[in-house]
Structure formats: structure tokens, C-alpha cells
Protein backbone atom coordinates (compact mmCIF):
# COMPACT_ATOMS: atom_id res chain seq x y z
CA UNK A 1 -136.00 33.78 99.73
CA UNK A 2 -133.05 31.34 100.92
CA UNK A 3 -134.67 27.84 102.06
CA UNK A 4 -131.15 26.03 102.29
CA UNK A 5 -129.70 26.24 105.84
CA UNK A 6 -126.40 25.65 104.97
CA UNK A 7 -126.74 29.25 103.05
CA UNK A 8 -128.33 30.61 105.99
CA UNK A 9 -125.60 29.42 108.23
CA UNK A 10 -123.37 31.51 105.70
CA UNK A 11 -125.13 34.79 105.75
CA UNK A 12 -124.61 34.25 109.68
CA UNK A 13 -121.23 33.76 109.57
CA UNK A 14 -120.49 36.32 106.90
CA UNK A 15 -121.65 38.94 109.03
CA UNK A 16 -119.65 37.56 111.85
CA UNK A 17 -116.67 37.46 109.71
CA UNK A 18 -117.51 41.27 109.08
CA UNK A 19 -118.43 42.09 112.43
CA UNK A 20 -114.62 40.71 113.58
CA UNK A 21 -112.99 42.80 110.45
CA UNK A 22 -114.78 45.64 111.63
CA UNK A 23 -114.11 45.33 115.49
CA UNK A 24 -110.04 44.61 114.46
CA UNK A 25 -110.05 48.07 112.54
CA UNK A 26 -111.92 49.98 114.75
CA UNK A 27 -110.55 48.33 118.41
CA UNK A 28 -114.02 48.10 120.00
CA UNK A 29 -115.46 45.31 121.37
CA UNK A 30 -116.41 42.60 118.94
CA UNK A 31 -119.90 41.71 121.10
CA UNK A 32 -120.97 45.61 120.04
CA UNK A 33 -120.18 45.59 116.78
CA UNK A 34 -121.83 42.00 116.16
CA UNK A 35 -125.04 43.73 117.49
CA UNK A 36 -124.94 46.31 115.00
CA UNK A 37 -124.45 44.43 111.96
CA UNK A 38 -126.98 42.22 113.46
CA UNK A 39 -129.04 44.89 113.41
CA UNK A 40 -128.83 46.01 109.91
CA UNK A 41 -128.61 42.82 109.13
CA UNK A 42 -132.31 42.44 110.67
CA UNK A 43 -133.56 45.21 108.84
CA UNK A 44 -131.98 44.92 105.05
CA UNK A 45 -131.35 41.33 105.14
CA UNK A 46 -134.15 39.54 106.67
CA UNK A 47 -135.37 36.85 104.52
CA UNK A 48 -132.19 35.77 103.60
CA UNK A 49 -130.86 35.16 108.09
CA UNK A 50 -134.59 34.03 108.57
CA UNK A 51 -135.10 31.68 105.36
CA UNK A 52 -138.29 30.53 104.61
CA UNK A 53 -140.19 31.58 107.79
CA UNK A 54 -139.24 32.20 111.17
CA UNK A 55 -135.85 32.48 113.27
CA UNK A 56 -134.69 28.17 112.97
CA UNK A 57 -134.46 26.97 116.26
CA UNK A 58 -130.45 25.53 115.73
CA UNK A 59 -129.81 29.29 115.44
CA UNK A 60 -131.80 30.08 118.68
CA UNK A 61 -129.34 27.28 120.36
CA UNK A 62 -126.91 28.39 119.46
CA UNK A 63 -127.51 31.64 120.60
CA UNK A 64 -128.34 30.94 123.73
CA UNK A 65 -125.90 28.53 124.59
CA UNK A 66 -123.98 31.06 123.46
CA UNK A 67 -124.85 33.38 126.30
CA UNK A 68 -124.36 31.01 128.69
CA UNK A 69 -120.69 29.95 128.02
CA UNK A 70 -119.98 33.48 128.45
CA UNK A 71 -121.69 34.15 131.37
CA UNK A 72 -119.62 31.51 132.43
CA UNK A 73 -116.48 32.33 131.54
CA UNK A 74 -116.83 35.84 132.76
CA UNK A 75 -117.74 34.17 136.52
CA UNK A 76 -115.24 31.82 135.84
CA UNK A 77 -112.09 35.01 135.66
CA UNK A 78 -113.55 36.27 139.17
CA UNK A 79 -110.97 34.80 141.54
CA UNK A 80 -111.60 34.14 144.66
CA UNK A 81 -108.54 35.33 146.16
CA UNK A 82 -109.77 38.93 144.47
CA UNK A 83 -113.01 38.62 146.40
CA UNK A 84 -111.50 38.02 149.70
CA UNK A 85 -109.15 40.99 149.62
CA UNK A 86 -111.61 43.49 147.93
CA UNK A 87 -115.12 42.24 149.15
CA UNK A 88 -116.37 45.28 150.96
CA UNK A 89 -115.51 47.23 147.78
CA UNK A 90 -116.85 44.58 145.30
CA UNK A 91 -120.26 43.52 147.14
CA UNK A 92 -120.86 47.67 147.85
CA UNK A 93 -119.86 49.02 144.47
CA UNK A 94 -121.65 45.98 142.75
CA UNK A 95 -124.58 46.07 144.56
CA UNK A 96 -125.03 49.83 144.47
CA UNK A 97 -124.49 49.61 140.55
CA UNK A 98 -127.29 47.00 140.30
CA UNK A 99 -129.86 48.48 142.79
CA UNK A 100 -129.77 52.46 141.66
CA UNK A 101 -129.80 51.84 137.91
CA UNK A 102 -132.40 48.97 138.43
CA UNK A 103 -135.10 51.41 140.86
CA UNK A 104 -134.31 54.32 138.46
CA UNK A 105 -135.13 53.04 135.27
CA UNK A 106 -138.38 50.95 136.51
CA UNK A 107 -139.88 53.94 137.82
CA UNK A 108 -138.98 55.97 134.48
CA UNK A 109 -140.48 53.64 132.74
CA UNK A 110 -143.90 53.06 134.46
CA UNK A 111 -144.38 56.41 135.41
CA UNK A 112 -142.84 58.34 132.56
CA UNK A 113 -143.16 56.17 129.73
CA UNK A 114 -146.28 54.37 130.98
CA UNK A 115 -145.15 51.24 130.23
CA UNK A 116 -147.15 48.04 132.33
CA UNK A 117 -145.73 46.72 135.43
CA UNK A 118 -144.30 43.44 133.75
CA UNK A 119 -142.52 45.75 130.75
CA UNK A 120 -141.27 48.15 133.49
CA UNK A 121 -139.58 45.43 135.75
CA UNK A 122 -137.85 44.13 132.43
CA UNK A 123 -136.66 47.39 131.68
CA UNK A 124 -135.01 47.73 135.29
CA UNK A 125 -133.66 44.77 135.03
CA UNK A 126 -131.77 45.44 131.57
CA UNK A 127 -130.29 49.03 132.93
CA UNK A 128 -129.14 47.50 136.22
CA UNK A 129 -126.54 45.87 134.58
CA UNK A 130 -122.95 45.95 134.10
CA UNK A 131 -121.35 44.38 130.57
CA UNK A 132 -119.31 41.18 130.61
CA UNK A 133 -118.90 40.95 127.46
CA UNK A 134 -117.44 44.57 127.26
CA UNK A 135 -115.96 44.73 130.90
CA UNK A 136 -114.25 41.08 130.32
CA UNK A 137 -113.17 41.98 126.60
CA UNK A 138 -111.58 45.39 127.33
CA UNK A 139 -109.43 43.83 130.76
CA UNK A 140 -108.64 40.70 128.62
CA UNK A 141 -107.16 43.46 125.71
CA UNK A 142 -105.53 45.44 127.84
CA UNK A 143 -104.36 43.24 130.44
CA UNK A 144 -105.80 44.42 133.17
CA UNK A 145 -107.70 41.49 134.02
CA UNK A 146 -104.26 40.69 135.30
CA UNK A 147 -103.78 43.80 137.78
CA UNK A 148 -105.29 44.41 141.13
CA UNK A 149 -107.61 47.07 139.76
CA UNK A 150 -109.40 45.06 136.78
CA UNK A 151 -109.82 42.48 138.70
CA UNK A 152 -111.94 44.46 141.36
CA UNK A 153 -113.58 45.60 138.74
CA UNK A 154 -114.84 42.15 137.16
CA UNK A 155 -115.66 41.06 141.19
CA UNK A 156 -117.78 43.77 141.39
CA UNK A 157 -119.22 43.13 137.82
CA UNK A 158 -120.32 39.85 139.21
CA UNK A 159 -121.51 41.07 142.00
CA UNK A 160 -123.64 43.38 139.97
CA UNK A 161 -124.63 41.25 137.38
CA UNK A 162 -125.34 38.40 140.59
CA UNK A 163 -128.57 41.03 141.43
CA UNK A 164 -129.45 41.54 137.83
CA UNK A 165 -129.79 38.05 137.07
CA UNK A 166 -130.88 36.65 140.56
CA UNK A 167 -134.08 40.02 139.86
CA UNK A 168 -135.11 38.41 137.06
CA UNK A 169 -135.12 34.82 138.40
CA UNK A 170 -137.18 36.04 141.73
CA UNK A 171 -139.64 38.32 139.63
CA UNK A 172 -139.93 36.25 136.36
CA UNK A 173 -139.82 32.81 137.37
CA UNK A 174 -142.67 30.50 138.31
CA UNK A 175 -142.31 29.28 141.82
CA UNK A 176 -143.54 25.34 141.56
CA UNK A 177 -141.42 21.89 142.72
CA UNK A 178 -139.32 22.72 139.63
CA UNK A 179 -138.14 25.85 141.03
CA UNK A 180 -137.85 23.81 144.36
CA UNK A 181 -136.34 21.12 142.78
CA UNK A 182 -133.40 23.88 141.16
CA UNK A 183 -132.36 24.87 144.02
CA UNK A 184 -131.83 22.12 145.74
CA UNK A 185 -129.94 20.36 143.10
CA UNK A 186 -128.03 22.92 141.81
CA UNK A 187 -127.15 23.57 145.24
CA UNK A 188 -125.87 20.55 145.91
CA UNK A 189 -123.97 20.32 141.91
CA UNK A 190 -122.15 23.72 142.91
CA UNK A 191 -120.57 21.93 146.21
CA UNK A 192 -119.33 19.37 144.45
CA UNK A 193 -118.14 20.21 141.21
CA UNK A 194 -114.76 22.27 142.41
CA UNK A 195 -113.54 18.44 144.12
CA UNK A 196 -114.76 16.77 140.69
CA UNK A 197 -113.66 18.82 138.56
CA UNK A 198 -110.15 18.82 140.03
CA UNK A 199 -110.35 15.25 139.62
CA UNK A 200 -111.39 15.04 136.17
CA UNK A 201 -109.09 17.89 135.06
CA UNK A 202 -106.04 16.01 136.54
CA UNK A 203 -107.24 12.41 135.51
CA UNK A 204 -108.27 13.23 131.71
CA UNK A 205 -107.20 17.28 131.64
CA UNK A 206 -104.49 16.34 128.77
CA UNK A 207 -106.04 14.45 126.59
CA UNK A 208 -106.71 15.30 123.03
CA UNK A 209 -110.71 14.27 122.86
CA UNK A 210 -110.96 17.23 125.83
CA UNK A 211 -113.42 15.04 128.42
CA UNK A 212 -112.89 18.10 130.79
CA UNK A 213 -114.55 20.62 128.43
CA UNK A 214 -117.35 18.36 127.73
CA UNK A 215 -117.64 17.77 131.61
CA UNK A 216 -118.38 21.74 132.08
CA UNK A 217 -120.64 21.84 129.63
CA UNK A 218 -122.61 18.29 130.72
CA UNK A 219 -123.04 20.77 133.80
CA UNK A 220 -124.30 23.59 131.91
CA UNK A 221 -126.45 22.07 129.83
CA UNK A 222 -127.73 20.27 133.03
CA UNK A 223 -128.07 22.88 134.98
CA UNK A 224 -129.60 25.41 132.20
CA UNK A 225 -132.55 22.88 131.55
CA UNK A 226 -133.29 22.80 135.09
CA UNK A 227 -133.42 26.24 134.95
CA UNK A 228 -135.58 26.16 131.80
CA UNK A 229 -138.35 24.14 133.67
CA UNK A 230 -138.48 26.40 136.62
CA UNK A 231 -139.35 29.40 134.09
CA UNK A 232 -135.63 30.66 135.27
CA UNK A 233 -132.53 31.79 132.95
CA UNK A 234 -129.25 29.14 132.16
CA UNK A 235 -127.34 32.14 132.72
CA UNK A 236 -127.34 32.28 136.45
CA UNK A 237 -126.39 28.46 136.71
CA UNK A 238 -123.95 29.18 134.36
CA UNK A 239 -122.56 32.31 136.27
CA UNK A 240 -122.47 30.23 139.67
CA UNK A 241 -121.09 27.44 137.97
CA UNK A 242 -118.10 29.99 136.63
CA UNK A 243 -117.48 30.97 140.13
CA UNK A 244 -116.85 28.05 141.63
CA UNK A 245 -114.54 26.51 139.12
CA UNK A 246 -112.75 29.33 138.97
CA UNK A 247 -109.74 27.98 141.32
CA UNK A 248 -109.68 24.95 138.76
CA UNK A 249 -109.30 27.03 135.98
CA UNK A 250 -106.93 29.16 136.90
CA UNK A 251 -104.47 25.77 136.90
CA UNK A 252 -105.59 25.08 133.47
CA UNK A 253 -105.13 28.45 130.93
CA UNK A 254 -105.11 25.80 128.19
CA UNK A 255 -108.80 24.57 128.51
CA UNK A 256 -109.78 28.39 128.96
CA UNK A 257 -107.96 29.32 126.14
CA UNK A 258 -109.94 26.56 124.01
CA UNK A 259 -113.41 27.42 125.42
CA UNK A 260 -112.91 31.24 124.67
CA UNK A 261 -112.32 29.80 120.64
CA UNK A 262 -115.48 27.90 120.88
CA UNK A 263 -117.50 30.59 122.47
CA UNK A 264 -115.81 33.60 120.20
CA UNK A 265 -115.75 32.21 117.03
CA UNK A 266 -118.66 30.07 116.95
CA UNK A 267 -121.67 30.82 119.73
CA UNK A 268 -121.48 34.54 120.84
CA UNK A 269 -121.40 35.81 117.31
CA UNK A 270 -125.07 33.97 116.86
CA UNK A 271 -126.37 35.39 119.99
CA UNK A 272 -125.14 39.00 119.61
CA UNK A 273 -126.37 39.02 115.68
CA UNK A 274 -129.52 37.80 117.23
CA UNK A 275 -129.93 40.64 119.93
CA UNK A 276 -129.16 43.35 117.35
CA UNK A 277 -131.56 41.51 114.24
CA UNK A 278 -134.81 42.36 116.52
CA UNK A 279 -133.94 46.24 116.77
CA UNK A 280 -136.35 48.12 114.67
CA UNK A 281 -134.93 50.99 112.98
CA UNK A 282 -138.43 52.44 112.56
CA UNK A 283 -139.18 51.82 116.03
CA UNK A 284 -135.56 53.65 117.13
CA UNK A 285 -136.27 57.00 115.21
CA UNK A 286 -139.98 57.20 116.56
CA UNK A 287 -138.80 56.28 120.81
CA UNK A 288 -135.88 58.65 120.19
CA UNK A 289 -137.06 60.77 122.88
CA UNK A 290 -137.62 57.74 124.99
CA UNK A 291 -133.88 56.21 124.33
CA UNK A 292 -132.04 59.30 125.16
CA UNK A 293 -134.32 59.95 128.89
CA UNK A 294 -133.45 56.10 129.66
CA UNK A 295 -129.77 56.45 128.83
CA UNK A 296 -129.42 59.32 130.97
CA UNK A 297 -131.59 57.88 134.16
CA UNK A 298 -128.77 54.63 133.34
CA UNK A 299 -125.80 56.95 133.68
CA UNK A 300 -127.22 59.30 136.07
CA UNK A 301 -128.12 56.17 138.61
CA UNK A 302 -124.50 54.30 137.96
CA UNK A 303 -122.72 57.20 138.63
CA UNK A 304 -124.08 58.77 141.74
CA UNK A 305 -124.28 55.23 143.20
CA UNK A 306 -121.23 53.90 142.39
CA UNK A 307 -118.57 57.38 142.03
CA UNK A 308 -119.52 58.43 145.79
CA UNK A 309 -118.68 54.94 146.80
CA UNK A 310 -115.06 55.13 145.41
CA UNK A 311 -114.10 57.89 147.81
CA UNK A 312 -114.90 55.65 150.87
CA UNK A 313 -112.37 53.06 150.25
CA UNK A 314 -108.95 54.69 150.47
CA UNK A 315 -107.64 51.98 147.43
CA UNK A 316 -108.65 54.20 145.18
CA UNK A 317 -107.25 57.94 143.87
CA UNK A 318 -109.20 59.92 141.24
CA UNK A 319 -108.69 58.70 137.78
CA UNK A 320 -109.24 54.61 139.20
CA UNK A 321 -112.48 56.45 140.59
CA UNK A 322 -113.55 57.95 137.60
CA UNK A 323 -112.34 54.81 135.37
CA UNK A 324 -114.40 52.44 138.27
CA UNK A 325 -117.16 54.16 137.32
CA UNK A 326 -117.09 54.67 133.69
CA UNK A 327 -116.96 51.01 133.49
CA UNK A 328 -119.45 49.43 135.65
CA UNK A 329 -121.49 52.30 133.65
CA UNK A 330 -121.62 49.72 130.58
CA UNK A 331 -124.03 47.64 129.67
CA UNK A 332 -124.37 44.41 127.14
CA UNK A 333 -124.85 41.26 127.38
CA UNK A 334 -127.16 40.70 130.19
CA UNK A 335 -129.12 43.85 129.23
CA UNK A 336 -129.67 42.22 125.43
CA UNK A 337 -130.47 38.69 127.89
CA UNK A 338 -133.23 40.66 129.71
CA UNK A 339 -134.64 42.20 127.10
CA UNK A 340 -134.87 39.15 124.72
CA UNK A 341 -136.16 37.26 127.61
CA UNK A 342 -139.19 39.75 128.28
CA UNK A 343 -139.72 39.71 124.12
CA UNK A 344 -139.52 36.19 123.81
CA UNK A 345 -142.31 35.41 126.97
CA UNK A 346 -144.33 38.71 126.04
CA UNK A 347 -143.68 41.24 128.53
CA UNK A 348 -142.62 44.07 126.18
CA UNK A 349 -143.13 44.46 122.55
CA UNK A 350 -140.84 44.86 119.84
CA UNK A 351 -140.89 48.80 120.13
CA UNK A 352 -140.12 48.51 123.72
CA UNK A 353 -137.40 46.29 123.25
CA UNK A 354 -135.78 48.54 120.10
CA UNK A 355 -135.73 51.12 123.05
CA UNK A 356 -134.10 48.66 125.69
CA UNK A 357 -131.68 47.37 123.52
CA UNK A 358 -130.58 50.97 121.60
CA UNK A 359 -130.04 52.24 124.89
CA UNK A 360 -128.10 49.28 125.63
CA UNK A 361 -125.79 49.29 122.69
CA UNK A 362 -125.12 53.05 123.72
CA UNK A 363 -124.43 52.40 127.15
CA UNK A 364 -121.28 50.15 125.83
CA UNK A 365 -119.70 52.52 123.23
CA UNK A 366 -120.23 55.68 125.02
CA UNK A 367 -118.48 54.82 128.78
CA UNK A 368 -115.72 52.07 126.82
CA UNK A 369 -115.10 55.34 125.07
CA UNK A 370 -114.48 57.66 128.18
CA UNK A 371 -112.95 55.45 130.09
CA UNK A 372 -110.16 54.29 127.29
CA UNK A 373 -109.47 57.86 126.22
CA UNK A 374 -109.35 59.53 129.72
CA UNK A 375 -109.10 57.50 132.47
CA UNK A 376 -107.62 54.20 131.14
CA UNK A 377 -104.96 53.36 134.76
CA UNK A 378 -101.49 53.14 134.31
CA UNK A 379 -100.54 50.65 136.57
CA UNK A 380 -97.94 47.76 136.33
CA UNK A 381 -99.60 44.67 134.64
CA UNK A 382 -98.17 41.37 135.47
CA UNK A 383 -96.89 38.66 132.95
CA UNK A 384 -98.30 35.06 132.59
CA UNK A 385 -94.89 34.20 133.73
CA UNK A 386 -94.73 36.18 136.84
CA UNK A 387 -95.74 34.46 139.89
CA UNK A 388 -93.80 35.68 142.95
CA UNK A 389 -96.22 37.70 145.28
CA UNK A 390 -93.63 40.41 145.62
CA UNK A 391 -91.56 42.06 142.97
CA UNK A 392 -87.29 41.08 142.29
CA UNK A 393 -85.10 43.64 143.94
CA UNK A 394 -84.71 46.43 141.79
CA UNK A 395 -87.68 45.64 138.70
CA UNK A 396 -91.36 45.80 139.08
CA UNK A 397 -91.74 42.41 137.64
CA UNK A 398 -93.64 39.59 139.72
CA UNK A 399 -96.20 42.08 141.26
CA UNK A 400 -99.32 40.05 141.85
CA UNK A 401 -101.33 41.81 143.84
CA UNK A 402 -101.39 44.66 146.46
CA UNK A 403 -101.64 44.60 150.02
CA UNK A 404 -105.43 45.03 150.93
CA UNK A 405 -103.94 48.17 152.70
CA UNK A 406 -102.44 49.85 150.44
CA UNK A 407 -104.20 51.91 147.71
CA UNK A 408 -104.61 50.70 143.90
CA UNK A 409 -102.54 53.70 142.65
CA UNK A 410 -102.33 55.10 139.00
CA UNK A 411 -99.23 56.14 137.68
């Protein structure tokens, strides 16, 4: 059994390294794959991730701060501009993909599976989701995160993910003066930090110690252990935070650029081989049954919530529908959040969450999948370089954005 946490730290970022190798050859998101070696990582190799006894809590950190710097990032790509133009699309499809998924799947699982109130709430709460890791990997790969249509599709991911992680807050959290306390400070932290941070990012945003990365996360770790004392998650600080620097970061693609190394190479690989090292592969091949009814009540809500929707918003033509949909389908990273969060306090058990989380990992290969082989848009994709709101005469460079109008046409 490996006692040395330096070699621990090794067999963690071996199967990181792999997980990356593997992701490269096979194009699919990194995030998924890390959950799968995690996975059989957890099962073949767990003395030698775990050491002497149980998970050390530097790897837990790390994991979970993890987690949060994504969920920040993601909120952070959500641009405001985006949510003005395309807010009765993004609060209705979002809302619709968090609220049909998250009634469907409760009731399956308290009145089919007969799981207990607390374990059926959790397991709403993990199928109402949409992935940011996938959703925000895929648009960052293909550069649609640059077009009108990705990002509508990451404002109504937020918007989505908003209700899943606000759900777990209001059902989960313990309401006390700490909880009182949260929300009037972080209130009050969110309204100023876009005027400080603009300060701080002009004053010190060039200099080579970085004080304007470690003054985002001095507000995440701030925020996420006021969080942690009102019984809440760091993740929905985190994703508020994100939005409302957003403006600031889009002036500064450098510091982005350098928090996405930090978070990618160092942090999310810990948390994703974390979420995939509890999955029992005993516990999979007995709940079979179970995983494949919740995967279809997830797909089955998403789609007749969110497809329906598409056709009443004429910015949309059939294969953007059917793409729309096949993406806020996913799930990831806050469905693994939820369902380590109701592990780690108790509310489901470790079969229960080898069910939550199998389902989960499917509902991110199996959409991705659809949606890059059949409905993937062909739409122009604007350079870094291209900032004119209209395009040149005679080129389709400098196109921006899209009339509000008009519809978000595929080629």
C-alpha cells in the first residue's frame, strides 16, 4: 500500500496524463474521459490513489476548488450582450431544461425506484442539468462559443444550470444567520466586484506575479467558505461571480487563457478522477435496469421540454433545433457536483450514486455524439481578430453577431 503522497500525487497525475492522451486520440471531452479512468482507477487501483487510508483531504481541495474555477469560468464566457439579445430564448429554453428533467427524474425515483425523499430530490437535481464542462469544451473546440448560436446555447446552459444549483441551495441548505449572512454579503461582493475588478485589472492586469488572478480567486475562496457555513455549494458563488466579471474578462483573453491552464491541467483532472473513483462497477451491473429507465426519463424530459420550445422562436430552423436540443441534453459536471454532494452529507448511498453518476457519464457521450455527427451547424465562426459588427463588402469576415430579428441560420 503507497503511504508517500508525493507517489500518490503521481498515480493522480498519471491517470490524468492518460486521461488527456486518451481524450486527444479519441476527440471527446477530456472531463468524460477523466471520469472513466477515474473510475477504473477506483476499482483496480484503490490503495495505491487512496494510500494508507482514506481519500487525503489536499486531494479533496483540490477537487473541489477544482469545480469551482470551472463553474466559474463557464459563467464567466456567458456575455451579457448574448443575454440581452437572446433572453426570452435563454431564460425559456434554460429553465424548461432544468424544471422537466428535474420533476421527471424525482418522481422516477421515489415512486419507481423507491428511493427516500432526500435521495430522490438529489437525484432530480443531478438530471436537471446541463454540462459545462462538455457544453463549454465542445463550443471552445469548435469555435462556436464564438457564433451567435453557441453562445445562446451556453446562456441558456447558465440559465439551466442557475435552477440546478440555486435547487440544491434552497432544498439542501440550512437556513440560519449564516445563510442570512450569504446573502447579504455576497450580494453586496457581486455589485462591486465588476468596478474593482476593472480597477485592479487595469492597475496591476500586466504584471508578471498575476495580482488579478489571485484577486478572483481571494473572491472565490471568500465567497465558497461563506457558502460552506451556510450548508450551501462554492459553486453557485462561483457561477455568479463568473457572470458578473464577464465584461472584464472579455478585455483580458490573456488572464482567461492562464486560468483555463491552471484549472485544466492541474484542478479539474482531480475532481473528475474523483467523481468517477466512487462508481462501483458491482453496483453498475446490479442497477442496470435502474440506469437505463433514468437515462431515458433524462432524455425523454430534455427533449419534449426544450425541442417544442425551439419552434416558437423563429431564430431557429431544424438542424439548430435538433442540435439545441441534443446539447442542453448533456449532463456532467454539476450532475457528478450533486451527486457527490448528497454522498458526501448522506442522502444517497454509494449504489445510488453509481446509478446517478453512470447515467450521468452517458448522458455526455451519447447527445455530444448525436449532435457532432448529425446536427453539428454550419455557420460562419468569427476570428479573435474580427471585431466590426457587420461583415467587409464582399467576405463574411467580421460577423459578430446577428440581428435579434433575424434567424440563427445553418448553412
Amino acid at each position: 500500500m503507497v503511504e508517500n503522497q508525493w507517489l500518490i500525487a503521481a498515480v493522480w497525475m498519471g491517470l490524468a496524463f492518460l486521461a488527456s492522451i486518451i481524450s486527444i486520440r479519441l476527440a471527446i471531452s477530456v472531463a468524460l474521459v477523466e471520469i472513466i479512468v477515474g473510475m477504473l482507477g477506483g476499482n483496480f487501483l484503490h490503495q495505491y490513489m487512496l494510500g494508507p487510508g482514506q481519500l487525503p483531504e489536499w486531494i479533496t481541495f483540490l477537487a473541489g476548488f477544482g469545480s469551482v474555477l470551472l463553474t466559474f469560468l463557464a459563467g464567466a464566457e456567458i456575455e451579457p450582450d448574448t443575454m440581452k439579445r437572446y433572453w426570452r430564448e435563454a431564460l425559456s429554453i434554460g429553465f424548461v431544461g432544468f424544471l422537466f428533467p428535474f420533476l421527471g427524474a424525482m418522481a422516477f425515483a421515489y415512486y419507481g425506484a423507491h428511493w427516500s425523499p432526500n435521495a430522490s430530490k438529489i437525484a432530480g437535481i443531478a438530471m436537471s442539468t446541463t454540462s459545462v464542462a462538455v457544453v463549454y469544451a465542445v463550443m471552445v473546440e469548435t469555435g462556436l462559443n464564438r457564433a451567435p448560436i453557441g453562445k445562446l446555447i451556453l446562456a441558456a446552459c447558465f440559465v439551466c444550470d442557475l435552477g440546478t444549483v440555486l435547487a440544491l441551495g434552497v432544498l439542501f441548505a440550512s437556513y440560519n444567520i449564516w445563510m442570512l449572512l450569504l446573502l447579504i454579503v455576497a450580494t453586496g461582493v457581486l455589485l462591486a466586484t465588476p468596478r474593482v475588478a476593472r480597477w485592479v485589472f487595469g492597475r496591476f492586469g500586466n504584471s508578471v506575479s498575476e495580482p488579478d488572478v489571485k484577486f478572483l480567486f481571494l473572491l472565490l475562496f471568500f465567497l465558497g467558505g461563506l457558502a460552506a457555513q451556510a450548508n450551501s455549494e462554492a459553486v453557485l458563488t462561483a457561477y455568479l461571480l463568473g457572470l458578473v466579471v464577464a465584461s472584464v474578462l472579455a478585455e483580458h483573453k490573456e488572464t482567461v487563457r492562464h486560468m483555463r491552464s491552471t484549472v485544466f491541467t492541474m484542478l479539474t483532472p482531480f475532481y473528475f478522477l474523483k467523481a468517477g473513483m466512487y462508481v462501483s462497477l458491482h453496483a453498475l451491473w446490479l442497477s442496470l435496469g435502474v440506469i437505463t429507465l433514468l437515462f431515458l426519463v433524462k432524455m425523454v424530459t430534455k427533449i419534449v421540454g426544450i425541442y417544442p420550445l425551439t419552434y416558437l422562436f423563429k431564430i431557429f430552423d431544424r438542424r439548430l433545433a435538433n442540435y439545441t436540443t441534443a446539447m442542453m441534453s448533456t449532463g456532467l459536471t454539476f450532475g457528478t457536483i450533486s451527486a457527490l454532494y448528497g454522498l458526501n452529507h448522506h442522502y444517497i448511498d454509494q449504489q445510488q450514486y453509481t446509478v446517478l453518476v453512470t447515467v450521468v457519464i452517458g448522458s455526455a457521450i451519447i447527445p455530444t455524439m448525436i449532435a457532432q455527427r448529425f446536427f453539428k451547424p454550419d455557420v460562419n465562426i468569427p476570428t479573435e481578430i474580427d471585431k466590426l459588427p457587420t461583415p467587409l463588402p464582399g467576405t463574411n469576415r467580421g460577423v459578430t453577431s446577428i440581428p435579434a430579428s433575424r434567424p440563427i441560420e445553418s448553412d
